[in-house]
C-alpha atoms as a PDB file:
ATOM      1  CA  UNK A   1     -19.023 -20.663 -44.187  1.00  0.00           C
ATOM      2  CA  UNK A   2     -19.906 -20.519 -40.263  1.00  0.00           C
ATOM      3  CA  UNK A   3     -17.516 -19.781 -37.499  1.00  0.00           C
ATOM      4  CA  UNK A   4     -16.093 -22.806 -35.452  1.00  0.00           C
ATOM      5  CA  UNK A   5     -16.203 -23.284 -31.817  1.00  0.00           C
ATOM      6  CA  UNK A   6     -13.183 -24.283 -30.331  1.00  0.00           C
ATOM      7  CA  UNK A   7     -14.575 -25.163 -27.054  1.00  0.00           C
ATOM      8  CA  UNK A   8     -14.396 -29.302 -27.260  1.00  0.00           C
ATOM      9  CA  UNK A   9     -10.537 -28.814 -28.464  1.00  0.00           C
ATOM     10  CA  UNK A  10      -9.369 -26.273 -26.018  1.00  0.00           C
ATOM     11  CA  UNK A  11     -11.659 -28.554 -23.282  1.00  0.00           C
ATOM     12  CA  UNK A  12      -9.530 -31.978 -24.383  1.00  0.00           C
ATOM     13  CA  UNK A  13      -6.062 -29.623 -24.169  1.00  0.00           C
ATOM     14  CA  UNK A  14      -7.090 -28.105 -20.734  1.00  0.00           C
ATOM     15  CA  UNK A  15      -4.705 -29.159 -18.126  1.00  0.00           C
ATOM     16  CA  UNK A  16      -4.715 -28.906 -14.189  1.00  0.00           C
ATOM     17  CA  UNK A  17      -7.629 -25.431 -13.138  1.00  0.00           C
ATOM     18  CA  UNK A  18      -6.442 -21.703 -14.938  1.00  0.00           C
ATOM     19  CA  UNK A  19      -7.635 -19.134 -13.085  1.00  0.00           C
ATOM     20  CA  UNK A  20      -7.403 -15.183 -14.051  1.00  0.00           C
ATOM     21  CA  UNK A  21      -6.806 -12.748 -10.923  1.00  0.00           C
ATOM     22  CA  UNK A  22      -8.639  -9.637 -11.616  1.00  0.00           C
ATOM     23  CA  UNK A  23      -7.734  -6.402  -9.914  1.00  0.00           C
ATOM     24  CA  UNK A  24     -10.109  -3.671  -9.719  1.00  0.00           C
ATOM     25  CA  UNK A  25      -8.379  -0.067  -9.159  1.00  0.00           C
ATOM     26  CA  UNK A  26      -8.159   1.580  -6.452  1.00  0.00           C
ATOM     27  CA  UNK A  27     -10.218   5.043  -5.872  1.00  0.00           C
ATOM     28  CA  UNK A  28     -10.368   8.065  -3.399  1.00  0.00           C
ATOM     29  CA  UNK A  29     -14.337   7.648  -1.540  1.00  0.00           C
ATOM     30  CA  UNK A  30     -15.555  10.820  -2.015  1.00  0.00           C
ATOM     31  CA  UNK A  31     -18.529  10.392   0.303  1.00  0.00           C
ATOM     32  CA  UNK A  32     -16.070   8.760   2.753  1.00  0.00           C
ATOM     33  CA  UNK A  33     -13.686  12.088   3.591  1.00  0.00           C
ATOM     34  CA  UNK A  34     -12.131  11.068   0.281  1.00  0.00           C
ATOM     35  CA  UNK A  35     -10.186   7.964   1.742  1.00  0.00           C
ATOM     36  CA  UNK A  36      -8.491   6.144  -0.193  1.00  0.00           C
ATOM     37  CA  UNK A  37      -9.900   2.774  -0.811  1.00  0.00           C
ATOM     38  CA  UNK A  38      -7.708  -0.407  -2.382  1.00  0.00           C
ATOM     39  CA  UNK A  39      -8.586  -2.028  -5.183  1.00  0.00           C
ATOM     40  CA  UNK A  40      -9.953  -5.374  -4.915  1.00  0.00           C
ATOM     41  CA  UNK A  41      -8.774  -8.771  -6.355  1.00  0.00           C
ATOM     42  CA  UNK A  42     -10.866 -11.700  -6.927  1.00  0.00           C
ATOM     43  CA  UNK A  43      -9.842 -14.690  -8.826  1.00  0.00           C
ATOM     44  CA  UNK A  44     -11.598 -15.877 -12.315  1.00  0.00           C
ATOM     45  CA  UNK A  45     -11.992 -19.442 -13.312  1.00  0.00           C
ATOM     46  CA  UNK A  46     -11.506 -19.818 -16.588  1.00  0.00           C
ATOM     47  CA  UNK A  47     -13.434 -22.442 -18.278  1.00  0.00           C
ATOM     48  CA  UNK A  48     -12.979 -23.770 -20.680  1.00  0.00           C
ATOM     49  CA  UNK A  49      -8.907 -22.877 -20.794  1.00  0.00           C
ATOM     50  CA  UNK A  50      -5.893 -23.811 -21.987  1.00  0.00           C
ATOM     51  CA  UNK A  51      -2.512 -23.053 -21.766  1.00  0.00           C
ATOM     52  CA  UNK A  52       0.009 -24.350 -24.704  1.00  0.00           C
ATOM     53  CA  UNK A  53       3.777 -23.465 -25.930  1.00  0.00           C
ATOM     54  CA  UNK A  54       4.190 -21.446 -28.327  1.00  0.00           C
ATOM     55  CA  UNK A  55       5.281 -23.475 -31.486  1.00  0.00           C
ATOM     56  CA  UNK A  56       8.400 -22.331 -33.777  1.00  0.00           C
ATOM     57  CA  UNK A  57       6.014 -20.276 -36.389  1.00  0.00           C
ATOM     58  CA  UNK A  58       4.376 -18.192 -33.430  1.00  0.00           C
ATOM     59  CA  UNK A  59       8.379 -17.614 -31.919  1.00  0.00           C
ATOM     60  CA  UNK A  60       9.749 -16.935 -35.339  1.00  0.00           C
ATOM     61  CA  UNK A  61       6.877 -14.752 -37.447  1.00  0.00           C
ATOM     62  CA  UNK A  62       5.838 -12.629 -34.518  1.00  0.00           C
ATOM     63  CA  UNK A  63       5.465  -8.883 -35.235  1.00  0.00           C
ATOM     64  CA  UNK A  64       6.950  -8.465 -31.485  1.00  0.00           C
ATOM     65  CA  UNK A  65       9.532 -10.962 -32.018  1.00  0.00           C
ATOM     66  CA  UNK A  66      10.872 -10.610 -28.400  1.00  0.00           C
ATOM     67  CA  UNK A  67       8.850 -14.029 -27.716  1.00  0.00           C
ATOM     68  CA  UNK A  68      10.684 -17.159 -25.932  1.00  0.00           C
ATOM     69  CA  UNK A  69      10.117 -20.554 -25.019  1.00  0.00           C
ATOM     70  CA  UNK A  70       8.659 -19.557 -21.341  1.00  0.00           C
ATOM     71  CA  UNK A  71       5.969 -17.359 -23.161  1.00  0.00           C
ATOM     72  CA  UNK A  72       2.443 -19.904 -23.517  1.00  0.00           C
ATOM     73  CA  UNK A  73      -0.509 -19.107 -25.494  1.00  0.00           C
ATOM     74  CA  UNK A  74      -3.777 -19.533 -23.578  1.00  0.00           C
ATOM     75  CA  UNK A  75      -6.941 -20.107 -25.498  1.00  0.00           C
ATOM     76  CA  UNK A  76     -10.278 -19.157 -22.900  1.00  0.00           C
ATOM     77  CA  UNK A  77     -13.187 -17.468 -23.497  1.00  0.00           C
ATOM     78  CA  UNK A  78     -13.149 -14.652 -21.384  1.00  0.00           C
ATOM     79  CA  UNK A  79     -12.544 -11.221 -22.625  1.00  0.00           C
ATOM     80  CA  UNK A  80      -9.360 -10.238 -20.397  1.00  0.00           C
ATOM     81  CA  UNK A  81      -6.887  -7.080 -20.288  1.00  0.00           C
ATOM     82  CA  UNK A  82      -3.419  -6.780 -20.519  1.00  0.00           C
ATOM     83  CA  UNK A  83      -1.513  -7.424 -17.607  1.00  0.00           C
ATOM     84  CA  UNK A  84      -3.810 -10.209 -15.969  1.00  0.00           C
ATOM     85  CA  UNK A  85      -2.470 -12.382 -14.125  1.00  0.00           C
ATOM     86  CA  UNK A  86      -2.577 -16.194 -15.005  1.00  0.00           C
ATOM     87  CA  UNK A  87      -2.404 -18.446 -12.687  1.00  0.00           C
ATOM     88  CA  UNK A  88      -2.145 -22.630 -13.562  1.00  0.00           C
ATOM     89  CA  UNK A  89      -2.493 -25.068 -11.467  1.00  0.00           C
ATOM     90  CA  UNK A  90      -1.378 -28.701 -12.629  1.00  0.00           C
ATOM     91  CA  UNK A  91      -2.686 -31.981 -12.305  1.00  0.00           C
ATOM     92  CA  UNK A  92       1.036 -32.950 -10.293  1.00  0.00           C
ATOM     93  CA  UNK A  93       0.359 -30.303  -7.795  1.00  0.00           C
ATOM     94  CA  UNK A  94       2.976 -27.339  -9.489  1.00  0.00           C
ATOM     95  CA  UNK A  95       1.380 -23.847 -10.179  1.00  0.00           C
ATOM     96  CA  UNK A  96       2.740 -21.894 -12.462  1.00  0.00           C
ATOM     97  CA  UNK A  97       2.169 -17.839 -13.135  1.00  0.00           C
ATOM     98  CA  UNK A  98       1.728 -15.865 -15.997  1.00  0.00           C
ATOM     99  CA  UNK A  99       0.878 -12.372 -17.126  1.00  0.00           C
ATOM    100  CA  UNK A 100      -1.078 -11.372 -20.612  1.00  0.00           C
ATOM    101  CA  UNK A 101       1.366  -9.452 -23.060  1.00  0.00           C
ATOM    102  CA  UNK A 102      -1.096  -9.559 -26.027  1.00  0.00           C
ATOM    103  CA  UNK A 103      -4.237 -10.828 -28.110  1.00  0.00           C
ATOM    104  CA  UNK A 104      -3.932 -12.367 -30.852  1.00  0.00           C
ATOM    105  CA  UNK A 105      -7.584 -11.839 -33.346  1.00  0.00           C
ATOM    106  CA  UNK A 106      -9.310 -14.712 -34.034  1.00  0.00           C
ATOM    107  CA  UNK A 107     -12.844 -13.744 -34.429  1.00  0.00           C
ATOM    108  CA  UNK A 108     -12.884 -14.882 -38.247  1.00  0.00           C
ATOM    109  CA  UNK A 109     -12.785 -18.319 -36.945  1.00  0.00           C
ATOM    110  CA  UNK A 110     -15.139 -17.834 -33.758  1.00  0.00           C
ATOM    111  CA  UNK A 111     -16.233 -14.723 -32.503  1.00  0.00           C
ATOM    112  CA  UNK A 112     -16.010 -15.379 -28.797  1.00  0.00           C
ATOM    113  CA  UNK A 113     -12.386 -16.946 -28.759  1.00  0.00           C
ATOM    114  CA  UNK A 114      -9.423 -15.143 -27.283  1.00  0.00           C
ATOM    115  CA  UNK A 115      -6.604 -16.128 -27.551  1.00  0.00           C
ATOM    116  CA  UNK A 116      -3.647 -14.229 -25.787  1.00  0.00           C
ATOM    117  CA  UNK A 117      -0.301 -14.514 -25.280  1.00  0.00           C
ATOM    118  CA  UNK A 118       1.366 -15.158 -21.805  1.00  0.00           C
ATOM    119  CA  UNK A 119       5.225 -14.592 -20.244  1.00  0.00           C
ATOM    120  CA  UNK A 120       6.041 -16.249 -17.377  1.00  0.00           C
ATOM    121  CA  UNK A 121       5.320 -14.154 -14.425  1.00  0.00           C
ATOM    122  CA  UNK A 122       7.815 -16.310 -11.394  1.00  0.00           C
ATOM    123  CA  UNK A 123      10.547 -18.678 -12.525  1.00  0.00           C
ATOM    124  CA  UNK A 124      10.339 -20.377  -9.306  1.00  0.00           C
ATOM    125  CA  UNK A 125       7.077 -23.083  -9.771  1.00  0.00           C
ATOM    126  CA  UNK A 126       5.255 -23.319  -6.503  1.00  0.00           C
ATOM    127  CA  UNK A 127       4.760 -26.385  -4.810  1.00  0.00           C
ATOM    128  CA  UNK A 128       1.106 -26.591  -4.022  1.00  0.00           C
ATOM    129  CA  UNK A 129       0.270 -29.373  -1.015  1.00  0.00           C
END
C-alpha cells in the first residue's frame, strides 16, 4: 500500500495566508570583541497549510489531555520546532496567533506531513486594515 499525499485536501481546507515566524538564537561574535548579537526573525509561508479545530476525539483521547477548544491543529509541510509561532491571517481581515505545543506522527500515511498541534498565543484577534 503507498503513502497518501494530503496536499489537495489540506490545499481545499486552507483558509486566509499561515505564516511560521522563525527565530534564530542569539550568539556572542567571537571575532567581533565577543558582542552579543540578536537573533534574527524572519517569517515562513507555509504552503500548503491549514489550520482546523480540534474535534471531540483529539480533546478527549489525548495523552496530554490539557487540550481546549482554542487549541487548532495545523496540517503544513514544513518540518517546524516547538514553540513557533503561528501566525493566520483570514480571508475577513482578522489574524489570529498561535504557538506549536506538539507533533502528532503521521508518516505511515505520508512521510512529509506534519501535523502539529497549536494553543492560542493572544486572545485579543487583531484587526488587520
Amino acid at each position: 500500500m503507498g503513502l497518501y499525499n494530503f496536499k489537495k485536501l489540506i490545499t481545499k481546507y486552507s483558509k486566509g495566508i499561515v505564516t511560521a515566524i522563525i527565530e534564530t538564537e542569539g550568539y556572542y561574535d567571537m571575532n567581533n570583541s565577543g558582542k552579543w548579537q540578536e537573533g534574527a526573525k524572519k517569517e515562513l509561508s507555509l504552503l500548503p497549510a491549514a489550520i482546523v479545530p480540534m474535534n471531540k476525539d483529539d480533546l478527549k483521547f489525548d495523552e496530554g489531555g490539557h487540550y481546549s477548544y482554542d487549541n487548532r491543529k495545523l496540517y503544513c509541510y514544513q518540518p517546524l520546532e516547538k514553540g513557533t509561532i503561528i501566525k493566520n491571517l483570514q480571508s475577513k481581515g482578522i489574524e489570529k496567533t498561535y504557538r506549536v505545543l506538539a507533533e502528532k506522527d503521521y508518516s505511515d500515511y505520508d512521510d512529509d506531513l506534519h501535523i502539529y498541534i497549536l494553543e492560542r498565543g493572544e486572545r485579543d484577534d487583531k484587526e488587520i486594515t
